[in-house]
C-alpha atoms as a PDB file:
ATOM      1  CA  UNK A   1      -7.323 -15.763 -24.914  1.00  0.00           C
ATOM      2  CA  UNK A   2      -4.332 -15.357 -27.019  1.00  0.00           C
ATOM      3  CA  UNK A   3      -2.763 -18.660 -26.401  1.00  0.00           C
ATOM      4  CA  UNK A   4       0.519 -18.549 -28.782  1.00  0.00           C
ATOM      5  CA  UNK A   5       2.946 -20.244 -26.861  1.00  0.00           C
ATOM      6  CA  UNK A   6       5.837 -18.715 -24.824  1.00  0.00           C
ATOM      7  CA  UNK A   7       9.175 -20.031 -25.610  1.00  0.00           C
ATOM      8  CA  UNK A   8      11.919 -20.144 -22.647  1.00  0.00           C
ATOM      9  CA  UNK A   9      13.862 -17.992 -23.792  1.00  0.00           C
ATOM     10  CA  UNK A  10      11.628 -14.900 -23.929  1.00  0.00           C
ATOM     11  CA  UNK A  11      12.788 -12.299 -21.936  1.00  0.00           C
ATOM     12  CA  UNK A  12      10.051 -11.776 -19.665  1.00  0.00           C
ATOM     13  CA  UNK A  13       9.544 -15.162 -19.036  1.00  0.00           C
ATOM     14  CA  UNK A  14      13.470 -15.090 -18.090  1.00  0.00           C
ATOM     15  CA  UNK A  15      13.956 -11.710 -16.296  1.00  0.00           C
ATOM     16  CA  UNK A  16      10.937 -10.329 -16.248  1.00  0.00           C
ATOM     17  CA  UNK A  17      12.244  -8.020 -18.847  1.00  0.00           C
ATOM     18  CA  UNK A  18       9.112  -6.446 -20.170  1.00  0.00           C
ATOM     19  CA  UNK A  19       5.407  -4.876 -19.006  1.00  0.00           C
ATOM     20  CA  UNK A  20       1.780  -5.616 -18.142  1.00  0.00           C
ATOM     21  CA  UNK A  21      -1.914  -3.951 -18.094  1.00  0.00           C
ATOM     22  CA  UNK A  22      -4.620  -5.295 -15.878  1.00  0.00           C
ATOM     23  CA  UNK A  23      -7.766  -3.669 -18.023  1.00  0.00           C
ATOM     24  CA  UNK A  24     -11.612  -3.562 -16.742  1.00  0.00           C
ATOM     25  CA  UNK A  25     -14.129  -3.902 -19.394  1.00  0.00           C
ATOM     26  CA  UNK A  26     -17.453  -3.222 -19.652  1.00  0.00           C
ATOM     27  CA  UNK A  27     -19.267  -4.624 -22.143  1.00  0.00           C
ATOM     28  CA  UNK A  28     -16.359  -4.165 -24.497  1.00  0.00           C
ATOM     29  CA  UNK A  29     -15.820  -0.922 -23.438  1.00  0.00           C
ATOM     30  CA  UNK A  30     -12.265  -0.655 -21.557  1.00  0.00           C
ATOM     31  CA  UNK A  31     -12.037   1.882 -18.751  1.00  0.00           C
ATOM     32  CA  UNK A  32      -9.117   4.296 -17.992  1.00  0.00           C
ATOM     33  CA  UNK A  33      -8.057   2.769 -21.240  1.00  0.00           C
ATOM     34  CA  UNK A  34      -5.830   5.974 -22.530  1.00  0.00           C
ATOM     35  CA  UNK A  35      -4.999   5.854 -18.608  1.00  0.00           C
ATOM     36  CA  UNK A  36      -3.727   2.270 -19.172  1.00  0.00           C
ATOM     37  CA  UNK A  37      -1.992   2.820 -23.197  1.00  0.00           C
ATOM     38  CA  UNK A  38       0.139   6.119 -21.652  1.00  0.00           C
ATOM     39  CA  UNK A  39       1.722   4.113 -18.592  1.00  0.00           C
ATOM     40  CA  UNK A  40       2.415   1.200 -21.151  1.00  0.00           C
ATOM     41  CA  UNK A  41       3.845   3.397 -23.478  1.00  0.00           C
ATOM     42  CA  UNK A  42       6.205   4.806 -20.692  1.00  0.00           C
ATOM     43  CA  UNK A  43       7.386   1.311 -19.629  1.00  0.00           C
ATOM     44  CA  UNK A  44       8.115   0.919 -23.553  1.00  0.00           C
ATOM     45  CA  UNK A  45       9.783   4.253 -23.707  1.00  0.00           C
ATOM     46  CA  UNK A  46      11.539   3.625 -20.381  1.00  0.00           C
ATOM     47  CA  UNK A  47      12.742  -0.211 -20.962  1.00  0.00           C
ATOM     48  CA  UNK A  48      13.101   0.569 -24.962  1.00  0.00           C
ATOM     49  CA  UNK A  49      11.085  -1.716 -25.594  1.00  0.00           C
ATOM     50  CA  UNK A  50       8.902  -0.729 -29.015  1.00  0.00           C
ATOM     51  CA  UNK A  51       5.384  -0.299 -28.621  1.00  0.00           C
ATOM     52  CA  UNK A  52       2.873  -2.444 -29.620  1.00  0.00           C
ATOM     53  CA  UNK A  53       0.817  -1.919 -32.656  1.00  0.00           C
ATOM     54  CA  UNK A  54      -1.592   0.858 -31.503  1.00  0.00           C
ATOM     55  CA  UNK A  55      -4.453  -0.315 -33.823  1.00  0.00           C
ATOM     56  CA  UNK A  56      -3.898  -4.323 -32.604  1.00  0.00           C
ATOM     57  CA  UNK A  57      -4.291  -3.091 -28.609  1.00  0.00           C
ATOM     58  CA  UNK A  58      -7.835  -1.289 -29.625  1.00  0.00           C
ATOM     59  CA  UNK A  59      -8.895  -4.263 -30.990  1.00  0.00           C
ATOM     60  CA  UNK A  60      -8.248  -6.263 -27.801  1.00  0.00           C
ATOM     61  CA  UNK A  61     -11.434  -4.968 -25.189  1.00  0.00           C
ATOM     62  CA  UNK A  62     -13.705  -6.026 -28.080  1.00  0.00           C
ATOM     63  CA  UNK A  63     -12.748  -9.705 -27.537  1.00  0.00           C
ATOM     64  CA  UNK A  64     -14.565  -9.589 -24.144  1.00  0.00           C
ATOM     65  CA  UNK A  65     -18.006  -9.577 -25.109  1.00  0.00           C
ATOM     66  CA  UNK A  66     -20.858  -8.568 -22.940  1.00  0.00           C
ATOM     67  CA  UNK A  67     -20.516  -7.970 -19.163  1.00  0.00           C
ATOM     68  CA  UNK A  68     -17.587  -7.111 -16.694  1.00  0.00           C
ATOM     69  CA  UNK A  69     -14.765  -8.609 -17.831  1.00  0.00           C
ATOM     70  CA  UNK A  70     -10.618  -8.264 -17.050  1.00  0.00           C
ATOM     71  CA  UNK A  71      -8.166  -7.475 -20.275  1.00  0.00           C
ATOM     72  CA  UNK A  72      -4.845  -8.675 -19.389  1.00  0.00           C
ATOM     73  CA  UNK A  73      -2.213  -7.272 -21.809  1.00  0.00           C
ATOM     74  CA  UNK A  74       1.258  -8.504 -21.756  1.00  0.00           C
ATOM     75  CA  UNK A  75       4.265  -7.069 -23.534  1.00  0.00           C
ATOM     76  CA  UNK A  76       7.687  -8.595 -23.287  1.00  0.00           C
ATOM     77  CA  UNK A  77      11.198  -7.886 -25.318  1.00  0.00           C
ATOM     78  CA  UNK A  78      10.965 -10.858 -26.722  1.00  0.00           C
ATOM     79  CA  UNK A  79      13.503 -13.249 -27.496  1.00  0.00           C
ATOM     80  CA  UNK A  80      17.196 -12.652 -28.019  1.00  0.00           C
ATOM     81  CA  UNK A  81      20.502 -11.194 -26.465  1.00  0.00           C
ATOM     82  CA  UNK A  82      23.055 -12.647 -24.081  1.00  0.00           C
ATOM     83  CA  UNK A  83      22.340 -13.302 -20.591  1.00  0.00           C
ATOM     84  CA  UNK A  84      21.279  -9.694 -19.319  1.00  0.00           C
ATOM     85  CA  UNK A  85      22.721  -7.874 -21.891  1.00  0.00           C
ATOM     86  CA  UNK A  86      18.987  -7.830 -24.471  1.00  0.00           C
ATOM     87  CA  UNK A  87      19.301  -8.065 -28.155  1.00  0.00           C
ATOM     88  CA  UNK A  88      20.609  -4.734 -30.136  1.00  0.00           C
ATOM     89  CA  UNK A  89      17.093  -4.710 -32.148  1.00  0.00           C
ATOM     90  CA  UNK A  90      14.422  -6.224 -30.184  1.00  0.00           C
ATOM     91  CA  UNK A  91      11.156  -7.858 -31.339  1.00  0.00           C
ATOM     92  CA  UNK A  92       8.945  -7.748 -28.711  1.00  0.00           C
ATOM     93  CA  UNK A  93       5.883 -10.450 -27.606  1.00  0.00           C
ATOM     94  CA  UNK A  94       2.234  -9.286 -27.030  1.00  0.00           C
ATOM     95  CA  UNK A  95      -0.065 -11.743 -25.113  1.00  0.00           C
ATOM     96  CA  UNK A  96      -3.178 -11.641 -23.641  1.00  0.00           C
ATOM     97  CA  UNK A  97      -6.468 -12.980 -21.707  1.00  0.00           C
ATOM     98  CA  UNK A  98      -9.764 -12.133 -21.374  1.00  0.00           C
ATOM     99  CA  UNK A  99     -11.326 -13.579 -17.994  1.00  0.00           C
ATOM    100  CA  UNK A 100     -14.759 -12.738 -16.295  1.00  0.00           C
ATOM    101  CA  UNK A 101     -15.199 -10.198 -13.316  1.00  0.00           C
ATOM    102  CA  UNK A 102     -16.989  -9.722 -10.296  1.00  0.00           C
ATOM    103  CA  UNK A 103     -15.973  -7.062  -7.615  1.00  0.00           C
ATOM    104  CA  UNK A 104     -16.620  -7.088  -4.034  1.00  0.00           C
ATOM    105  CA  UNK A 105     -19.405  -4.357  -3.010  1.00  0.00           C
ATOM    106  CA  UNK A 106     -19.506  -5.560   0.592  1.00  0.00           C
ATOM    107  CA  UNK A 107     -15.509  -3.926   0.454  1.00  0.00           C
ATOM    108  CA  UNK A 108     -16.833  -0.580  -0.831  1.00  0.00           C
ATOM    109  CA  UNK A 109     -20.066  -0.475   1.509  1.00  0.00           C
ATOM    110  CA  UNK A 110     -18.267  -1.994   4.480  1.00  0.00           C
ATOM    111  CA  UNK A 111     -15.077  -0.966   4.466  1.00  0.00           C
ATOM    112  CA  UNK A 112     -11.806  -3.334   5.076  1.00  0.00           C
ATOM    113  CA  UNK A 113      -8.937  -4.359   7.236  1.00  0.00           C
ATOM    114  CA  UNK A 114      -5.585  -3.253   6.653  1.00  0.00           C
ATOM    115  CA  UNK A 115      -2.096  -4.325   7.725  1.00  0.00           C
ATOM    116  CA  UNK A 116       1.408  -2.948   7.580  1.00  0.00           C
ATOM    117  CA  UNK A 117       4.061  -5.125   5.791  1.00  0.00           C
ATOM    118  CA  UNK A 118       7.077  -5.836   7.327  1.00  0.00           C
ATOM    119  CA  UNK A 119       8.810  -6.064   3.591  1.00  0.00           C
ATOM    120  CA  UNK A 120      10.446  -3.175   2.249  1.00  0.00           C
ATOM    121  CA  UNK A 121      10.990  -1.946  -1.202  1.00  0.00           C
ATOM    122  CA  UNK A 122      13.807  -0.937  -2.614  1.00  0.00           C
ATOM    123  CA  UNK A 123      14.267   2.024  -4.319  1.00  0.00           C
ATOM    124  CA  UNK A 124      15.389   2.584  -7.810  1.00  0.00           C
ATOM    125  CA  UNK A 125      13.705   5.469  -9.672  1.00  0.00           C
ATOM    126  CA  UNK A 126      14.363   4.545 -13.036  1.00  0.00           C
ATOM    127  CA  UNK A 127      11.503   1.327 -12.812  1.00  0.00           C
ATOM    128  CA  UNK A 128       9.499   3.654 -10.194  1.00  0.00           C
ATOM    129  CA  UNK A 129       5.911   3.509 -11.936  1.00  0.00           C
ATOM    130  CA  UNK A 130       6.164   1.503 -14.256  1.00  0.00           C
ATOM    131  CA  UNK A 131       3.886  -1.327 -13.997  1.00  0.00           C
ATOM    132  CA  UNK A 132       7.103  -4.142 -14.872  1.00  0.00           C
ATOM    133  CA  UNK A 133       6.694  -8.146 -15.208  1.00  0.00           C
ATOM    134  CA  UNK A 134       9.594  -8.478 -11.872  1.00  0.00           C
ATOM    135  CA  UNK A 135       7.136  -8.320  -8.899  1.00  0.00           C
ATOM    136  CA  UNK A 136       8.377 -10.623  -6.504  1.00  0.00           C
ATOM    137  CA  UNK A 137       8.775  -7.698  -3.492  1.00  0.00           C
ATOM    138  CA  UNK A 138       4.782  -7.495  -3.941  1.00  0.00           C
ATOM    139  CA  UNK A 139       4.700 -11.207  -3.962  1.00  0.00           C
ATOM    140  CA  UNK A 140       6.925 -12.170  -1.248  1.00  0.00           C
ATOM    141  CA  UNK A 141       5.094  -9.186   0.942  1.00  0.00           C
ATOM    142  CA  UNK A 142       1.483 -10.731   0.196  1.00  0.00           C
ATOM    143  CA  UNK A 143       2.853 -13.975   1.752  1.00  0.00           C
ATOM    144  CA  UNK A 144       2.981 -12.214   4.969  1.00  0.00           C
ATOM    145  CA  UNK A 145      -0.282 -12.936   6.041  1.00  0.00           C
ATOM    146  CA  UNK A 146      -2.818 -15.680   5.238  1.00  0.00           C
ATOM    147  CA  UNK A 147      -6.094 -13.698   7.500  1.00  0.00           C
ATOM    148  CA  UNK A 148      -9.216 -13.389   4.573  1.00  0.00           C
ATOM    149  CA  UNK A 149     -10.532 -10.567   6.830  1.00  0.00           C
ATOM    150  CA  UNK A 150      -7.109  -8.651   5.522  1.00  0.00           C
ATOM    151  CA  UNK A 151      -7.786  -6.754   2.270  1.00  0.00           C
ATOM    152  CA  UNK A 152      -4.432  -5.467   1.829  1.00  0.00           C
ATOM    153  CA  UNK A 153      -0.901  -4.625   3.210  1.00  0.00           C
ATOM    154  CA  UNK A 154       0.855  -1.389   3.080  1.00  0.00           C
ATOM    155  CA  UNK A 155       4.557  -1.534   1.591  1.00  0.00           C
ATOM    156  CA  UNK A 156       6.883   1.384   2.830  1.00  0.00           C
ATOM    157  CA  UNK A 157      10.264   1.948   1.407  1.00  0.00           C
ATOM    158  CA  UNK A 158      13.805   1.152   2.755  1.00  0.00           C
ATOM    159  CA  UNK A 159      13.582   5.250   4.614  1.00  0.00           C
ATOM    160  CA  UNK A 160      10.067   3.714   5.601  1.00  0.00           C
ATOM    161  CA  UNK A 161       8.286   6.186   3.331  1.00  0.00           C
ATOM    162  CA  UNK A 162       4.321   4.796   2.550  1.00  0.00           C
ATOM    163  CA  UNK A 163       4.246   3.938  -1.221  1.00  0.00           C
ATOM    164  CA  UNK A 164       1.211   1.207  -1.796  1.00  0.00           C
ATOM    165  CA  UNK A 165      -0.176  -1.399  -1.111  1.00  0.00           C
ATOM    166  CA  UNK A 166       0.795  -4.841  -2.695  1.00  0.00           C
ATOM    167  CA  UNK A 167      -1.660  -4.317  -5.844  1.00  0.00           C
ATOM    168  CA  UNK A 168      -3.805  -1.084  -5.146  1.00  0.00           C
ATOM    169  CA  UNK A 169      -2.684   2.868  -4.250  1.00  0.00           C
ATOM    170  CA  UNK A 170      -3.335   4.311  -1.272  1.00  0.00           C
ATOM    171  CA  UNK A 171      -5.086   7.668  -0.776  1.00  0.00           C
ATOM    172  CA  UNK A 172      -5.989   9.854   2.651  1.00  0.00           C
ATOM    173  CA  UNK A 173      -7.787  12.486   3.839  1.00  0.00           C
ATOM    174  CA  UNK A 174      -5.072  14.643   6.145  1.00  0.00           C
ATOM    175  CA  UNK A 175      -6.514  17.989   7.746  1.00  0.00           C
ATOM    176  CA  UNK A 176      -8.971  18.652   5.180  1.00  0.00           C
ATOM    177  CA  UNK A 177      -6.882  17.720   1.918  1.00  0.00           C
ATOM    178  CA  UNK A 178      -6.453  14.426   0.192  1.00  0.00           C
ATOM    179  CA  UNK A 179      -3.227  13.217  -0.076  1.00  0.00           C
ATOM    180  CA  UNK A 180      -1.832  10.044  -1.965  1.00  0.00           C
ATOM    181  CA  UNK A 181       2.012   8.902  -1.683  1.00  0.00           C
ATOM    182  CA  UNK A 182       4.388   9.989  -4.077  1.00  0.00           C
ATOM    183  CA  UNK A 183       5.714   7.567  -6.802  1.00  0.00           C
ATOM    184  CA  UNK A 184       8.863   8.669  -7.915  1.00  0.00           C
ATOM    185  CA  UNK A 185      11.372   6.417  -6.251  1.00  0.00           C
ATOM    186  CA  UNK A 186       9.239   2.928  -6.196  1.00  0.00           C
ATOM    187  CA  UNK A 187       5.856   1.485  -6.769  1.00  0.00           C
ATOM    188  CA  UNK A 188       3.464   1.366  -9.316  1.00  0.00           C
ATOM    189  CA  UNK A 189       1.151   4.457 -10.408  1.00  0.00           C
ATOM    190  CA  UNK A 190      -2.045   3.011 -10.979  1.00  0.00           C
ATOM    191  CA  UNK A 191      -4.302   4.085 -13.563  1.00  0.00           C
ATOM    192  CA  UNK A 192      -7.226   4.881 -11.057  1.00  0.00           C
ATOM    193  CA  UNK A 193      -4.797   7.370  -9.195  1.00  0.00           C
ATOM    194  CA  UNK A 194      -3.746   8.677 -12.515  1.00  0.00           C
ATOM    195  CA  UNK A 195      -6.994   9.826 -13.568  1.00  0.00           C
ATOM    196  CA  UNK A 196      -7.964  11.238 -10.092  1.00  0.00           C
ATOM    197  CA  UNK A 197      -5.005  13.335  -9.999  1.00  0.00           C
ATOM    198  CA  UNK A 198      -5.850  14.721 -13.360  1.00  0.00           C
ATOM    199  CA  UNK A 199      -9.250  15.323 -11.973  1.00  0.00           C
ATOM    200  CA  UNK A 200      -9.192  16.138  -8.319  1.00  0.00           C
ATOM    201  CA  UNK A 201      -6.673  18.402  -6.181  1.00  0.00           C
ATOM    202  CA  UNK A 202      -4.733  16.068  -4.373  1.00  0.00           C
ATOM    203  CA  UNK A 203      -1.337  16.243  -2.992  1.00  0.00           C
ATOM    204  CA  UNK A 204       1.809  13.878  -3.862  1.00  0.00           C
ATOM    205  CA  UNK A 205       3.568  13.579  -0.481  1.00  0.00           C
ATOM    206  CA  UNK A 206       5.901  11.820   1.424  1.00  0.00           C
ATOM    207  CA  UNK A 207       4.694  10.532   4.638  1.00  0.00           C
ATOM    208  CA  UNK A 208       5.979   7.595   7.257  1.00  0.00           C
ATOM    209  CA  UNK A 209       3.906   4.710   8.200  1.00  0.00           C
ATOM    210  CA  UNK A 210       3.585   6.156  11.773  1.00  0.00           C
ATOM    211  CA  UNK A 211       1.753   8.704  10.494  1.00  0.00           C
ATOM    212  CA  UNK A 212      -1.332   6.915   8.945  1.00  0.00           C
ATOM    213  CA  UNK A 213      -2.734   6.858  12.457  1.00  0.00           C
ATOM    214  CA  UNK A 214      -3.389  10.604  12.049  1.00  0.00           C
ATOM    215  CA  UNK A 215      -5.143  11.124   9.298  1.00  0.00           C
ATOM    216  CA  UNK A 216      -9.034  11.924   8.985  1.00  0.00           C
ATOM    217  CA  UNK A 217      -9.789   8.436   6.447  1.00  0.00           C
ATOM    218  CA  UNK A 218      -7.898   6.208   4.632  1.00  0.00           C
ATOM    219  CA  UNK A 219      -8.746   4.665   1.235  1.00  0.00           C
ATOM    220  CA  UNK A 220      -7.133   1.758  -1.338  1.00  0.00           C
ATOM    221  CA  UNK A 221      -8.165   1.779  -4.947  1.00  0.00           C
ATOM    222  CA  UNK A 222      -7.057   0.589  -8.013  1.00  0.00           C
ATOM    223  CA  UNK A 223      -9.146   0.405 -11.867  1.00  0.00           C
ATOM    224  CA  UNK A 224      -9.906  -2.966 -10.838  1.00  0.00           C
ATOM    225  CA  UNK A 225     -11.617  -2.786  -7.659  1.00  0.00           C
ATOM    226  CA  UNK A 226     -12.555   0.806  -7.011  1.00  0.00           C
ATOM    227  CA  UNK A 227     -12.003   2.330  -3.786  1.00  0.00           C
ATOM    228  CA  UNK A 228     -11.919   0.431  -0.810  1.00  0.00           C
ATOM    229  CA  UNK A 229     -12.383   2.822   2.612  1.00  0.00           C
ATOM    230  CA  UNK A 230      -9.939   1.729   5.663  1.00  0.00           C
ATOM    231  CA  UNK A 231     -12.083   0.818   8.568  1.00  0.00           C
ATOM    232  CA  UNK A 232      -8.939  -0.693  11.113  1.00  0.00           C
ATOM    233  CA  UNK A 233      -5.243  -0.617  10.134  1.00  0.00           C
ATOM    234  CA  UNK A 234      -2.791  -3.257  11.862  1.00  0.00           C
ATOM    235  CA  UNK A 235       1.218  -3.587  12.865  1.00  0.00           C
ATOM    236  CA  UNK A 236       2.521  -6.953  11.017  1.00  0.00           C
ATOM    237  CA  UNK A 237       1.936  -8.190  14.708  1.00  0.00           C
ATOM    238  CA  UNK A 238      -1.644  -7.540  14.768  1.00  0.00           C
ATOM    239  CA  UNK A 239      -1.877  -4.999  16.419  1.00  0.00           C
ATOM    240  CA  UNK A 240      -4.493  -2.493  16.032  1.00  0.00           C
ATOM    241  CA  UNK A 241      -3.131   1.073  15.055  1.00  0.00           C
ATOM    242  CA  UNK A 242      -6.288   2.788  14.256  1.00  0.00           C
ATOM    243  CA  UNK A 243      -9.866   1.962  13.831  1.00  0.00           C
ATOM    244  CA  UNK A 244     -11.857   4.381  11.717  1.00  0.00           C
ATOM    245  CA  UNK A 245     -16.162   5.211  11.736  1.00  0.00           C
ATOM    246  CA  UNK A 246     -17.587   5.430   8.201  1.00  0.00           C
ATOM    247  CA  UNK A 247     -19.139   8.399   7.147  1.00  0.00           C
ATOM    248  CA  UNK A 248     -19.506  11.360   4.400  1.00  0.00           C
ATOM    249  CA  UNK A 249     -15.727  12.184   4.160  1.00  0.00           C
ATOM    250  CA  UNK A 250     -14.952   8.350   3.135  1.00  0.00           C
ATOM    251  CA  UNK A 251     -17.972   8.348   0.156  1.00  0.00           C
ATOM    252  CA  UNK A 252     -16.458  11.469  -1.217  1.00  0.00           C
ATOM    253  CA  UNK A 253     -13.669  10.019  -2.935  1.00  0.00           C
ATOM    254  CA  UNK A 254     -15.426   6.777  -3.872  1.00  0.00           C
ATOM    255  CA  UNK A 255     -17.845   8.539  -5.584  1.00  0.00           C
ATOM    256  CA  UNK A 256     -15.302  10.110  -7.961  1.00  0.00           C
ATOM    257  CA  UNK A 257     -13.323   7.401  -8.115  1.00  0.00           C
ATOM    258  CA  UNK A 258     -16.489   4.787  -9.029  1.00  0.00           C
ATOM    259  CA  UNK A 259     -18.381   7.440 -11.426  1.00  0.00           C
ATOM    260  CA  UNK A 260     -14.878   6.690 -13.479  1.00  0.00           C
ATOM    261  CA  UNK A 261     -15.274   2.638 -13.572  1.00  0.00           C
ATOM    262  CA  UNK A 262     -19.049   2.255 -13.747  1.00  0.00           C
ATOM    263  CA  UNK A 263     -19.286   1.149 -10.227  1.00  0.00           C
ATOM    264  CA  UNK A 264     -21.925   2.180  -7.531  1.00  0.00           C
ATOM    265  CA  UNK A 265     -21.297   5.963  -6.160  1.00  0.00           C
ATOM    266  CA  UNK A 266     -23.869   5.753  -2.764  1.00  0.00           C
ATOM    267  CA  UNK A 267     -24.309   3.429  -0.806  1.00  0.00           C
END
């Protein structure tokens, strides 16, 4: 761990003002990495924020040693400015951590529960993929429920347009062709669904929560986790919307999706 202290007035630390990279690595190998290095390098270009030293983030996975280990990568403006307004040249702050990793394969064989939000996010396309330090909507919607048989929570937009979950994407399977919401208004686009859209035909679309109950199978996923198939989807209440069988159509996109990470493909 990279445990150079954070002084108060750094700029993420403050406002959230900067960016961050959740990395899986396998035995020092990161996955999705050029995945993870372009959506950090469109935060930078987006926030202006320079980039890190290219040569210094390579370096980082190797720190991890053998096994399955998270790379957490943390970039921030740095110090500087007044109030809002951020310093004219800015001198950003790299941090990160290395912890230990094990998934959940019961969530990929099994399938999981999954619940509407009652949150909302709002929209503002210029921050809309970008994977930004300011993430109390996702925090303040993950305090809606406190049930360990939840995996997740679906976040919709203020025009109720499906966008996420609180830390994975969300994909479907609607009348034969996969489908995964469209990011450019809010959310974050995950590395996972970055490198399945480059790789599979699937559809950007906008879709309202009412019509999740429709589709054919429902999946989460992230590069963390994998894919996790939707076996029962709930109203914030409780109640159940729709309850779906496991079978073929939910392994197919796991099995893409996991051949990418290293994970299991059958089950």
């Amino acid at each position: 761990m990279h445990d150079g202290k954070v002084p108060i007035d750094d700029r993420g630390f403050a406002y959230g003002d900067g960016l961050f990279e959740t990395v899986l690595v396998r035995d020092n190998r990161p996955l999705l990495w050029n995945e993870h290095l372009m959506r950090l390098a469109r935060g930078c270009e987006r926030l202006a924020i320079p980039f890190p030293d290219r040569a210094m983030l390579d370096a980082l996975p190797y720190q991890a040693g053998p096994g399955l280990h998270l790379l957490k990568i943390i970039v921030t403006r740095g110090s500087g400015g007044r109030g809002y307004l951020p310093p004219d040249e800015a001198e950003p702050r790299l941090r990160w951590q290395v912890m230990h990793f094990t998934p959940a394969p019961y969530r990929w064989r099994e399938g999981v529960r999954l619940r509407l939000c009652e949150l909302r996010l709002g929209i503002q396309p210029r921050l809309a993929g970008l994977k930004h330090l300011n993430r109390l909507e996702n925090v303040l919607a993950r305090q809606e429920w406190r049930d360990e048989g939840i995996a997740e929570g679906v976040l919709c937009d203020s025009e109720g347009c499906v966008v996420e979950a609180t830390c994975m994407n969300l994909f479907w399977l609607q009348d034969g062709c996969l489908e995964t919401p469209r990011l450019d208004r809010c959310g974050v686009a995950g590395t996972l669904r970055a490198a399945l859209l480059a790789s599979q035909p699937i559809d950007e679309v906008s879709r309202h929560a009412d019509e999740l109950d429709t589709v054919q199978a429902l999946w989460l996923g992230n590069s963390v986790q994998g894919v996790w198939p939707v076996t029962q989807l709930e109203a914030a209440d409780g109640k159940v919307i729709r309850q779906w069988a496991l079978g073929p159509a939910h392994r197919l996109l796991q099995m893409k999706a996991h051949e990418l990470l290293g994970y299991p493909s059958t089950f």
